[in-house]
Protein backbone atom coordinates (compact mmCIF):
# COMPACT_ATOMS: atom_id res chain seq x y z
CA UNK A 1 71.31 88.59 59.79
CA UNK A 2 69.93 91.77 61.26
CA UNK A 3 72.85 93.29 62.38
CA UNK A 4 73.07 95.77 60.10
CA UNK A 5 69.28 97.04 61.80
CA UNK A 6 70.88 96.82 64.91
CA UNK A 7 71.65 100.05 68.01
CA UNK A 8 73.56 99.00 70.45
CA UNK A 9 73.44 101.59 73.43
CA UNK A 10 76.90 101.26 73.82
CA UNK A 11 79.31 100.18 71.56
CA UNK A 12 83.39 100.76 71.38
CA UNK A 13 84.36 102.61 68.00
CA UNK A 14 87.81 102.33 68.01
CA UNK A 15 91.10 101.01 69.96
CA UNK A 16 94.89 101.51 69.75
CA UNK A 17 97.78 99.91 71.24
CA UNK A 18 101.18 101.20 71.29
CA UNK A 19 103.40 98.70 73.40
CA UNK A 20 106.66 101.26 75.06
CA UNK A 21 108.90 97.97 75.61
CA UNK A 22 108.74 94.49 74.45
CA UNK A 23 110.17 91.69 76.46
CA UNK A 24 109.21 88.23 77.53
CA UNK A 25 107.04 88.64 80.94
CA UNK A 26 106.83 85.23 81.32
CA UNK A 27 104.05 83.05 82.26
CA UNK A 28 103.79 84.39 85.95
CA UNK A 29 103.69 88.42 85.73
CA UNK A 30 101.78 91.20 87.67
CA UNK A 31 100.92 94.30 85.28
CA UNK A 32 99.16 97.06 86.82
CA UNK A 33 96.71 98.97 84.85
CA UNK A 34 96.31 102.27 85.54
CA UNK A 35 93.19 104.39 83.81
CA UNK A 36 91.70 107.58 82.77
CA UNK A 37 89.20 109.09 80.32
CA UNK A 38 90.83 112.10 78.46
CA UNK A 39 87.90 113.70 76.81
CA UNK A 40 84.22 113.55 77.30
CA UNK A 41 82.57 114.91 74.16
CA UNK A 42 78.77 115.63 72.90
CA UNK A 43 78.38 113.09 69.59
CA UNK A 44 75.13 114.23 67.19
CA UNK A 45 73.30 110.89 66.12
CA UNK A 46 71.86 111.63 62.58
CA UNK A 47 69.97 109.49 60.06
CA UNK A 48 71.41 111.37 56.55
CA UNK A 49 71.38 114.66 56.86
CA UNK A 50 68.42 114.71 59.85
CA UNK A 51 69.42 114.59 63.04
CA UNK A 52 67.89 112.59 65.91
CA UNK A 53 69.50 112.47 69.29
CA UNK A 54 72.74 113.63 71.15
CA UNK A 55 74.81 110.79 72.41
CA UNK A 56 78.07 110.60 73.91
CA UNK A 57 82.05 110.22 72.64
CA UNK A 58 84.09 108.71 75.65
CA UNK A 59 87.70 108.76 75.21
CA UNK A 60 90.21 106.53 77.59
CA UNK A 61 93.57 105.87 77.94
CA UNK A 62 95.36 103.13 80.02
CA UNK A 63 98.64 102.27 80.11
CA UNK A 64 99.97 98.89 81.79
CA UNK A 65 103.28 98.59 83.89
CA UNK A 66 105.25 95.94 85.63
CA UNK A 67 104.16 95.84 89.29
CA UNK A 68 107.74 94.83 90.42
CA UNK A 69 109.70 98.43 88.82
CA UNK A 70 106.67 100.52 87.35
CA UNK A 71 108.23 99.87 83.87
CA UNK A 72 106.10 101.06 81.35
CA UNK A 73 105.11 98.31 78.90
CA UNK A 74 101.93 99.69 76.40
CA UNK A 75 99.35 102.24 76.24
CA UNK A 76 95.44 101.51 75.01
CA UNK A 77 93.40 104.10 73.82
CA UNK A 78 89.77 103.25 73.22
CA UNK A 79 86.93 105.04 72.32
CA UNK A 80 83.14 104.30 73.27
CA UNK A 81 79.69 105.48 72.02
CA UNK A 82 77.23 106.21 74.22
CA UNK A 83 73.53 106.35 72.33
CA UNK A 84 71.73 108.36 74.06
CA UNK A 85 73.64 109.98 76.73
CA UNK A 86 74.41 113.44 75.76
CA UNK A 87 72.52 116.90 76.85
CA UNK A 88 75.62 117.01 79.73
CA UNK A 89 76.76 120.84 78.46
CA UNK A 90 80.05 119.88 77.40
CA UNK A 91 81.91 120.10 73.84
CA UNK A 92 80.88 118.66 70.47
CA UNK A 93 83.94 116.84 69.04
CA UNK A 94 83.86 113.93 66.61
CA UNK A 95 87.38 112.67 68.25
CA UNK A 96 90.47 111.59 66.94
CA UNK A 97 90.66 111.69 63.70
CA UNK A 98 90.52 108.61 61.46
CA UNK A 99 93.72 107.30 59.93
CA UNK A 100 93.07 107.32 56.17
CA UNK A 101 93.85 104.08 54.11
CA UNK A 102 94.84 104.17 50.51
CA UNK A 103 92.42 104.33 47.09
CA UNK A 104 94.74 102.46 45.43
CA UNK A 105 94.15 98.53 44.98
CA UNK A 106 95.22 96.35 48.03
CA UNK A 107 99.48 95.44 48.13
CA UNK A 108 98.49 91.79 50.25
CA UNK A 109 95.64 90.33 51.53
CA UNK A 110 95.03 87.69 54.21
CA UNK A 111 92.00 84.88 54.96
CA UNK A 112 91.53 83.89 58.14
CA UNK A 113 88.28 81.41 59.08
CA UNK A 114 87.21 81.78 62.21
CA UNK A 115 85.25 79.21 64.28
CA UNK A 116 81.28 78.42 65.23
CA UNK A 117 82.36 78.40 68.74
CA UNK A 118 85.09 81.24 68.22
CA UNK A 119 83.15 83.82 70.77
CA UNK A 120 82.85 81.31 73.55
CA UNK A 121 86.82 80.71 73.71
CA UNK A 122 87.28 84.63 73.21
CA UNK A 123 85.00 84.76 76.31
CA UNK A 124 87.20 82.80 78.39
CA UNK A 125 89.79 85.77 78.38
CA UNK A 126 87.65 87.71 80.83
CA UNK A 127 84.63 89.48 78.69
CA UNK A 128 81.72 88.00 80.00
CA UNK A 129 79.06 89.99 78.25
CA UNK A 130 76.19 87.60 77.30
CA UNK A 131 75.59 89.43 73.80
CA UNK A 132 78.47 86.92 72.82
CA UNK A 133 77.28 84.15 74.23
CA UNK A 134 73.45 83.81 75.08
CA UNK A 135 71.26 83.57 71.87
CA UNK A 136 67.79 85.54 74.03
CA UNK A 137 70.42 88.47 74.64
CA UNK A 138 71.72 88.69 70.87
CA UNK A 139 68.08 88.42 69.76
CA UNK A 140 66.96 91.12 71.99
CA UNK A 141 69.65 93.51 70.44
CA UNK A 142 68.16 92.60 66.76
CA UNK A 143 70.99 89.57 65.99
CA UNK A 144 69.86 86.57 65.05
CA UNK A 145 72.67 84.59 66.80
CA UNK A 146 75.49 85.62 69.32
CA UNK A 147 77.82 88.25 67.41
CA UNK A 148 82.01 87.91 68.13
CA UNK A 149 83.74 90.37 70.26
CA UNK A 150 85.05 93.59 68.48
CA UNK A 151 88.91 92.84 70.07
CA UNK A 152 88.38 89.20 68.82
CA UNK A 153 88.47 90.98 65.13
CA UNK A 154 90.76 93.48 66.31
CA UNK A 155 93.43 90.25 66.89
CA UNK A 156 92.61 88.49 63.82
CA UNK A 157 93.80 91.71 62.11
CA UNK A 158 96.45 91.46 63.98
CA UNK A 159 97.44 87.69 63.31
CA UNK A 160 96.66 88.43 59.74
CA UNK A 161 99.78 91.13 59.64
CA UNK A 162 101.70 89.16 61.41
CA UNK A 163 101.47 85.99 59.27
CA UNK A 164 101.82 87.67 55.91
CA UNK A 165 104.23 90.38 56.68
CA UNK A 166 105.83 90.12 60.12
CA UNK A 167 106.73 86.09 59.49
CA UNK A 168 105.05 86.55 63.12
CA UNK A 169 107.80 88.14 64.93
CA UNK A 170 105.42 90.21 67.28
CA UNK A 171 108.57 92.29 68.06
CA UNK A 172 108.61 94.01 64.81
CA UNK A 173 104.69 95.88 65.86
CA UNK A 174 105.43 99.24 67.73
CA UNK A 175 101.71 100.47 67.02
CA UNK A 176 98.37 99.16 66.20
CA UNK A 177 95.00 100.70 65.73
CA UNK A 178 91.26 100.53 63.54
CA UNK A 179 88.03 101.65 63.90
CA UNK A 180 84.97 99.05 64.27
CA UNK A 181 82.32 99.68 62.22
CA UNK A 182 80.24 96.29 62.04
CA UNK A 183 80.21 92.77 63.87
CA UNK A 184 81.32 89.22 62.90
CA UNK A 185 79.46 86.25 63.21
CA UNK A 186 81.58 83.53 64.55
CA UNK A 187 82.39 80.83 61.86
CA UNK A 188 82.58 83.67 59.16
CA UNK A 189 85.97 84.22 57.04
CA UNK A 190 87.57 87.42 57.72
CA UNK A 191 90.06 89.04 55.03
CA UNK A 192 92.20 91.81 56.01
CA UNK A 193 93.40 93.90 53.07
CA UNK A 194 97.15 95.79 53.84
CA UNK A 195 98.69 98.57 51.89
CA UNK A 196 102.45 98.72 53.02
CA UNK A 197 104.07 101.95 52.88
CA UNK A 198 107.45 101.94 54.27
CA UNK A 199 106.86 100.66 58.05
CA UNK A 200 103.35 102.22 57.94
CA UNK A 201 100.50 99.42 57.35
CA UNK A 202 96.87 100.75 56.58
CA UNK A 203 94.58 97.52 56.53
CA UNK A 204 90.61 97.07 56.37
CA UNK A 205 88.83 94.00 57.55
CA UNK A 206 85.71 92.12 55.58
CA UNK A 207 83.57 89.67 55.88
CA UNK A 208 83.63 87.37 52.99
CA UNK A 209 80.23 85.54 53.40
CA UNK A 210 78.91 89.26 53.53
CA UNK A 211 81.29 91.73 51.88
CA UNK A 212 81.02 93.47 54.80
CA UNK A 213 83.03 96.13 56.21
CA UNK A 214 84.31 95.08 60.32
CA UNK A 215 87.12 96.86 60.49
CA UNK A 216 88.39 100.10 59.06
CA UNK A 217 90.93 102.71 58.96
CA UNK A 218 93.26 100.46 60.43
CA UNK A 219 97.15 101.23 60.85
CA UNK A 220 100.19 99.14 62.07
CA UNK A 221 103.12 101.13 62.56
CA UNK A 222 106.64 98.39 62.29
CA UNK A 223 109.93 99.41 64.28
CA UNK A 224 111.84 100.84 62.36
């Protein structure tokens, strides 16, 4: 696989959630979103030491309430990567910092499989972007096949603390967020590595076909 070669000219590099209430909405509820981007910031692309190009740091923030009393129910932060869109005059920044996970060896670990055809049912929530999807479009981007959506991982790290230390009681997760820092290729088994301190969770996601790194410096914080 060349996805390691591969530039995307856009890319997310990291997402949080922190849900504000939990209740059951429901199979028939209106949330409104409401959006904003906080910070704009110059990003310096370098290869080593050398570097090559100014791109762009985009941070948002959106935060989803009940249409029916304007209840609060989560925030999202997310940041994106621009490649090649800097050179607007505005602050260098490298954004918010990086949650750091543990040295010491792994307290639980979790394998999770997921399927050939894992991308096209992620698709059906709504992402439409053919680089998951259409094998001329993934090819064109240096993949050799159609890579999985970045939130698709970011769920599977979910489910993964969820099954081994939540007994999947969603209720108990108050916060949730990780950096992306390589894709998946659907059918691959991911294994998220947890370090529990207290009601603080630091977890990393790998590929094992790979031993690659697709998610790090990732933190669930429990209620507590």
């Amino acid at each position: 696989m060349n996805g390691a070669r591969s530039v995307l000219p856009i890319a997310f590099a990291a997402r949080s959630i922190a849900a504000a209430v939990v209740k059951n909405l429901g199979h028939s509820t209106d949330i409104e979103n409401f959006k904003n981007i906080c910070q704009l910031l110059l990003r310096e692309e370098r290869r080593g030491r050398i570097p090559l190009h100014l791109g762009a740091l985009v941070l948002l923030e959106a935060e989803g309430r009940l249409a029916s009393d304007d209840t609060v129910l989560f925030t999202m932060g997310c940041s994106i990567v621009a490649r090649g869109d800097g050179g607007f005059g505005g602050p260098r920044g490298k954004g918010i910092p990086p949650h750091r996970v543990p040295r010491r060896e792994p307290d639980l670990s979790c394998d999770i499989e997921t399927r050939p055809d894992q991308a096209l049912l992620y698709r059906l929530t709504g992402d439409r972007n053919p680089l998951h999807a259409d094998p001329s479009r993934a090819a064109a981007l240096g993949f050799d096949r159609p890579i999985m959506h970045g939130l698709c991982t970011f769920g599977i790290a979910c489910r993964a603390i969820l099954r081994t230390i939540c007994d999947y009681d969603y209720t108990l997760i108050e916060e949730f967020d990780a950096r992306f820092s390589s894709p998946v290729i659907p059918g691959e088994t991911i294994t998220t590595e947890m370090w529990q301190d207290g009601n603080v969770i630091s977890f990393s996601c790998r590929v094992q076909e790979r031993g690659e790194i697709v998610l790090r410096n990732g933190r669930c914080i429990l209620r507590a």
